[in-house]
PDB file of N, CA and C in Angstrom:
ATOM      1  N   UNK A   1       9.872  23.173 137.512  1.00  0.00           N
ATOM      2  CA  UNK A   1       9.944  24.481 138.134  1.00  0.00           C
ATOM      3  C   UNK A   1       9.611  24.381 139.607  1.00  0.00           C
ATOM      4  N   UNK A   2      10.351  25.297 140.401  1.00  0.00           N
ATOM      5  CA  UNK A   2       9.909  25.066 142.003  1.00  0.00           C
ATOM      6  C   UNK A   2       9.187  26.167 141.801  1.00  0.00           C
ATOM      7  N   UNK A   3       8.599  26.151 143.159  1.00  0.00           N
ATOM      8  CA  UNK A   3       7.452  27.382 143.563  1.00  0.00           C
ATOM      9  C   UNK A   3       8.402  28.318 143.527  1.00  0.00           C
ATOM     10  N   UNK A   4       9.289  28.993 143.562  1.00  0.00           N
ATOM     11  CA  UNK A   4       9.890  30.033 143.635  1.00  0.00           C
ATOM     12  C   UNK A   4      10.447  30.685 142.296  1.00  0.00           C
ATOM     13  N   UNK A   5      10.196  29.984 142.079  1.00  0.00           N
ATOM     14  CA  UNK A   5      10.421  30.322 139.873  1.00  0.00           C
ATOM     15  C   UNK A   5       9.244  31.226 140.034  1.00  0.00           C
ATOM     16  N   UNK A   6       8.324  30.350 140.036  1.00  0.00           N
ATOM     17  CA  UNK A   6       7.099  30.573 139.969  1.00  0.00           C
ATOM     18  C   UNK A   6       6.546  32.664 140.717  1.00  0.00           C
ATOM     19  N   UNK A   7       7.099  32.152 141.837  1.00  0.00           N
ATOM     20  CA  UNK A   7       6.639  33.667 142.889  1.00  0.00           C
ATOM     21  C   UNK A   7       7.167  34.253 141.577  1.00  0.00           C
ATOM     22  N   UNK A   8       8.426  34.344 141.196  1.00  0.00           N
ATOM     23  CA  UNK A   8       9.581  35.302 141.103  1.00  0.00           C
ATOM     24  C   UNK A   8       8.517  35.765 139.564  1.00  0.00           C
ATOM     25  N   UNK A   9       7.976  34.692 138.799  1.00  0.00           N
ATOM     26  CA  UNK A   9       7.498  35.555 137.367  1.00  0.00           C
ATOM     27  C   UNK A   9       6.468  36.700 137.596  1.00  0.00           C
ATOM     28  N   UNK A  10       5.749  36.072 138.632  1.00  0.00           N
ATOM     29  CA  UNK A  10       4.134  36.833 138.936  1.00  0.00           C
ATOM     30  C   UNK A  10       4.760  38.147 139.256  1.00  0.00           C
ATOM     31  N   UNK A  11       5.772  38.154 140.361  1.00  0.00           N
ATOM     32  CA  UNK A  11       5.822  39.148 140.467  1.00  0.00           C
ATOM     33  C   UNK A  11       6.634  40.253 139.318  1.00  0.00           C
ATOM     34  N   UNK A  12       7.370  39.576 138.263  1.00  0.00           N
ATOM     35  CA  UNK A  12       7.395  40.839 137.192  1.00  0.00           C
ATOM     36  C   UNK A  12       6.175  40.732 135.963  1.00  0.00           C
ATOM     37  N   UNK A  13       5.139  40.378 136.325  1.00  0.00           N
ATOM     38  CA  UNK A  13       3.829  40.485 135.686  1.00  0.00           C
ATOM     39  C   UNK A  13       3.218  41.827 136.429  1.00  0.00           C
ATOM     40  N   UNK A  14       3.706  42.624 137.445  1.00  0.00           N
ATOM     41  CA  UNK A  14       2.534  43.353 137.875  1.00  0.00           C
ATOM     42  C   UNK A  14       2.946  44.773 137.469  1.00  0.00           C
ATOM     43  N   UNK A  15       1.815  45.518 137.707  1.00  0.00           N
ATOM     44  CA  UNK A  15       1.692  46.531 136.448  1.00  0.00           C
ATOM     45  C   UNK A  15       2.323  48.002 137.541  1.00  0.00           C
ATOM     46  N   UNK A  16       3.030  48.433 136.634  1.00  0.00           N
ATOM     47  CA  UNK A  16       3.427  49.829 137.772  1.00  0.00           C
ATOM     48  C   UNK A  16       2.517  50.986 137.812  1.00  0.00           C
ATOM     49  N   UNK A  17       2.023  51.784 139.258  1.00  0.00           N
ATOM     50  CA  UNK A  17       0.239  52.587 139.008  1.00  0.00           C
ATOM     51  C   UNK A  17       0.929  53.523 137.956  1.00  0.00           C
ATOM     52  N   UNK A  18      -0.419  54.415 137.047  1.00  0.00           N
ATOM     53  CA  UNK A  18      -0.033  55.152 135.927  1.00  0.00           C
ATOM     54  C   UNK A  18      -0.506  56.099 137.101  1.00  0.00           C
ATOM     55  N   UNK A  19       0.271  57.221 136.894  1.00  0.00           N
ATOM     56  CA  UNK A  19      -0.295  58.750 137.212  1.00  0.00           C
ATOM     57  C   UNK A  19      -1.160  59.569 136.234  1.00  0.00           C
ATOM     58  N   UNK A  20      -2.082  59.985 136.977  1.00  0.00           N
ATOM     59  CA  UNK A  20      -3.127  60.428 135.366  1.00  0.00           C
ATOM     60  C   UNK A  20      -2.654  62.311 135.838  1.00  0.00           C
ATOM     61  N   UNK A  21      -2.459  62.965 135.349  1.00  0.00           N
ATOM     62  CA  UNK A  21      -2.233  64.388 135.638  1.00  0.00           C
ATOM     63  C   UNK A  21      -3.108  64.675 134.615  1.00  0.00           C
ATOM     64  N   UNK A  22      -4.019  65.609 135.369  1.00  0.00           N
ATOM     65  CA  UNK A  22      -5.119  66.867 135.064  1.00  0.00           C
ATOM     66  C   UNK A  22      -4.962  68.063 134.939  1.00  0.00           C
ATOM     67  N   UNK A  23      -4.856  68.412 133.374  1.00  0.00           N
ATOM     68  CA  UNK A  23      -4.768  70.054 133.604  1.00  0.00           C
ATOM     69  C   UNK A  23      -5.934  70.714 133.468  1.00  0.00           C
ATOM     70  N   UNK A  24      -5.828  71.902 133.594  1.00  0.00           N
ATOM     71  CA  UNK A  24      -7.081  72.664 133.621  1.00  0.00           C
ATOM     72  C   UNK A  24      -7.406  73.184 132.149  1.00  0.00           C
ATOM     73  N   UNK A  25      -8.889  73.435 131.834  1.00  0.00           N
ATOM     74  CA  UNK A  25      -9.334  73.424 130.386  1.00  0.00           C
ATOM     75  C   UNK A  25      -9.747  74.734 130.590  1.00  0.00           C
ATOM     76  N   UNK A  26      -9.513  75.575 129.225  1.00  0.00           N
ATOM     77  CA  UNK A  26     -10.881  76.768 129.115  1.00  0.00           C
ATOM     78  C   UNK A  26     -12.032  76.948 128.298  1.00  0.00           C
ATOM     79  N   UNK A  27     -12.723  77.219 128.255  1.00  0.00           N
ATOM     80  CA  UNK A  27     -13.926  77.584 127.337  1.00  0.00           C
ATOM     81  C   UNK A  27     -13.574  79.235 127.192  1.00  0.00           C
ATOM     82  N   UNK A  28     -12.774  79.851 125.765  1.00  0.00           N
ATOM     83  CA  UNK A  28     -12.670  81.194 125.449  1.00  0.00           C
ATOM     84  C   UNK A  28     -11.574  81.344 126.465  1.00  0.00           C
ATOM     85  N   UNK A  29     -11.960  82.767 127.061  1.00  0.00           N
ATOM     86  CA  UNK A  29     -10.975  82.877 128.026  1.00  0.00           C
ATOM     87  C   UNK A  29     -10.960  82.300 129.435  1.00  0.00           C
ATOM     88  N   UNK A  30     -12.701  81.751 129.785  1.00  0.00           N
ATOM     89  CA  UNK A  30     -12.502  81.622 131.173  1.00  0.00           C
ATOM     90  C   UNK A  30     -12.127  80.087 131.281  1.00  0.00           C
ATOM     91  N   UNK A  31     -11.815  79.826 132.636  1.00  0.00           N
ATOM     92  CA  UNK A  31     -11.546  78.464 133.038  1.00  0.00           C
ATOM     93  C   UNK A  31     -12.985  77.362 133.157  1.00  0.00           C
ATOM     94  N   UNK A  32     -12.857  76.454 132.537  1.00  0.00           N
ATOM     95  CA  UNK A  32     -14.113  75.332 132.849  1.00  0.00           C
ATOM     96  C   UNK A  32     -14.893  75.414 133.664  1.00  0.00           C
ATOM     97  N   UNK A  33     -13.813  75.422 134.718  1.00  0.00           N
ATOM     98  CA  UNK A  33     -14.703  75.394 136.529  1.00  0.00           C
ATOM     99  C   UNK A  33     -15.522  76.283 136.491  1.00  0.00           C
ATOM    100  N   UNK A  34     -14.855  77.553 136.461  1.00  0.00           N
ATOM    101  CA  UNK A  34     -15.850  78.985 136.560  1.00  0.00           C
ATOM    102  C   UNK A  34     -17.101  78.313 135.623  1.00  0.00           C
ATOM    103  N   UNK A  35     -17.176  78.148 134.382  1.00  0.00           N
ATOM    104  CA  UNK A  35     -18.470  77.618 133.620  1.00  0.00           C
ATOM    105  C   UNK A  35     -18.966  76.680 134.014  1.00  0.00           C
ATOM    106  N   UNK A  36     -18.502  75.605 134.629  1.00  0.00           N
ATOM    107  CA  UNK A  36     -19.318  74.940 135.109  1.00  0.00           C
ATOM    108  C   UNK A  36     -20.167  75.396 136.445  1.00  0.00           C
ATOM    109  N   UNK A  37     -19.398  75.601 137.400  1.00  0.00           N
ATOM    110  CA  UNK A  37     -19.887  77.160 138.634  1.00  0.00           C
ATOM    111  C   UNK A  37     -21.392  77.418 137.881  1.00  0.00           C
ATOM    112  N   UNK A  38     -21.101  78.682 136.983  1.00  0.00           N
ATOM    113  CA  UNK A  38     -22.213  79.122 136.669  1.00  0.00           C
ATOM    114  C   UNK A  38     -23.178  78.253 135.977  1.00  0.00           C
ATOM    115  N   UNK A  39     -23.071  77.775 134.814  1.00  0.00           N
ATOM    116  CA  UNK A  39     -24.274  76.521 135.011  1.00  0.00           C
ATOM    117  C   UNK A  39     -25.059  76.105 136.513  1.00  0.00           C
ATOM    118  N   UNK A  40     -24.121  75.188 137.491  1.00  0.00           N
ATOM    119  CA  UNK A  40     -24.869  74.937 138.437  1.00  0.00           C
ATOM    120  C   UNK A  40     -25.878  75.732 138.771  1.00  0.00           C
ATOM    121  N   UNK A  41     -24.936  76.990 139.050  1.00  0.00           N
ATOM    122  CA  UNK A  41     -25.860  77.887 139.807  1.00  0.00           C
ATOM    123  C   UNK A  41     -27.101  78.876 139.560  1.00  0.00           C
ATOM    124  N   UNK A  42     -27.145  78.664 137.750  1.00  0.00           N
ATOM    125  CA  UNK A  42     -28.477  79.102 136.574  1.00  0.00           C
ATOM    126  C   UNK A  42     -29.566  77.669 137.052  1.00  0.00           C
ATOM    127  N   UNK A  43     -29.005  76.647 136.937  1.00  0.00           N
ATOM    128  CA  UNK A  43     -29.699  75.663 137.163  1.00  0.00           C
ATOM    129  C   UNK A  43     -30.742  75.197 138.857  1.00  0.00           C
ATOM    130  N   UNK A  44     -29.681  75.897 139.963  1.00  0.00           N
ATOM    131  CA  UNK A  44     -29.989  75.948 140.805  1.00  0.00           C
ATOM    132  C   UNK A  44     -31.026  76.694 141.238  1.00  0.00           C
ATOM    133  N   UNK A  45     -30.935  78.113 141.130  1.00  0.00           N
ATOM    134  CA  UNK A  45     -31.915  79.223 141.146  1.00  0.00           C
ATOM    135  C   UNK A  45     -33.610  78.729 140.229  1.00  0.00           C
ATOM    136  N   UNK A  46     -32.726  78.433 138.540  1.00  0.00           N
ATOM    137  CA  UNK A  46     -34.226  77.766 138.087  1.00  0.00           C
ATOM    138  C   UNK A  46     -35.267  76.730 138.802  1.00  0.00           C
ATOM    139  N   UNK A  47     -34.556  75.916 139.424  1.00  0.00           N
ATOM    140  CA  UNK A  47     -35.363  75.174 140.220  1.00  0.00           C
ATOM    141  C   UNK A  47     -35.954  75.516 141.738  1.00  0.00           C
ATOM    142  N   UNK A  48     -35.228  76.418 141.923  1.00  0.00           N
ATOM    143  CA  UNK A  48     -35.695  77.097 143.744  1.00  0.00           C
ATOM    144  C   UNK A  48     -37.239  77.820 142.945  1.00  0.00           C
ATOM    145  N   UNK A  49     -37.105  78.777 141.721  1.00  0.00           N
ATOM    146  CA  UNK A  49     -38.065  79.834 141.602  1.00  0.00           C
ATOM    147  C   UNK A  49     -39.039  78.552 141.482  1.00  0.00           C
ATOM    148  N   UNK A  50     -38.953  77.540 140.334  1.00  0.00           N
ATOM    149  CA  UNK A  50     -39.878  76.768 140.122  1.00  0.00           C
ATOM    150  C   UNK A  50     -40.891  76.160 141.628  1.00  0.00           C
ATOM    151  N   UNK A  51     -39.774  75.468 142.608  1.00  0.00           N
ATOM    152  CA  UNK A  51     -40.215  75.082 143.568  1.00  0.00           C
ATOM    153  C   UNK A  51     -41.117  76.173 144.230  1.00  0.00           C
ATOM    154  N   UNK A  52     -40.523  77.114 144.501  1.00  0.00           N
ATOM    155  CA  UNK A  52     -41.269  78.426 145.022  1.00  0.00           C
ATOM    156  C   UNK A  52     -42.634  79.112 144.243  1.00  0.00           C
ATOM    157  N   UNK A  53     -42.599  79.012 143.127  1.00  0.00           N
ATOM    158  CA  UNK A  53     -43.910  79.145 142.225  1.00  0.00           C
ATOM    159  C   UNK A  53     -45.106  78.303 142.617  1.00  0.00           C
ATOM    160  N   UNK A  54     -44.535  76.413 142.634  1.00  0.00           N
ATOM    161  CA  UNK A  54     -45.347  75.616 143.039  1.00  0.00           C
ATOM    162  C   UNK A  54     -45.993  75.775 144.382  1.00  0.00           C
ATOM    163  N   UNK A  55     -45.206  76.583 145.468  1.00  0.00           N
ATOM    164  CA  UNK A  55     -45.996  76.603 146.715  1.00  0.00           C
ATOM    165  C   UNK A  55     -46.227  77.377 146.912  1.00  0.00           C
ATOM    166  N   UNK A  56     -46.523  78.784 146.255  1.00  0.00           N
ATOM    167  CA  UNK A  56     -47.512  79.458 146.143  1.00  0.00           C
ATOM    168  C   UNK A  56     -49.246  79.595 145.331  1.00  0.00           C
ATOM    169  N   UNK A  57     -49.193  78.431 144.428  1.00  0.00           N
ATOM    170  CA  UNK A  57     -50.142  78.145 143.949  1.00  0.00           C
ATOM    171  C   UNK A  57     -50.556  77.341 144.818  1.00  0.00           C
TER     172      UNK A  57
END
């Protein structure tokens, strides 16, 4: 085999990119995001009051 056999296999060894497409999910009627949104932002507040509790004691 010459080197050019050679190039020519490697290159139909290589892989073509996959496209991953994301759709959007719901929980009930609303969209994920929105639930996730609110989580953060239950989570967020819980920890400001906490922090804020601590530096008032």
């Amino acid at each position: 085999m010459s080197k050019n056999s050679k190039a020519e296999q490697r290159t139909h060894r290589q892989q073509i990119p996959t496209k991953i497409i994301v759709e959007r999910h719901y929980v009930g009627t609303e969209k994920m995001e929105t639930v996730f949104k609110r989580i953060a932002e239950e989570q967020i507040t819980k920890k400001v009051r906490e922090i804020a509790e601590n530096s008032v004691n």
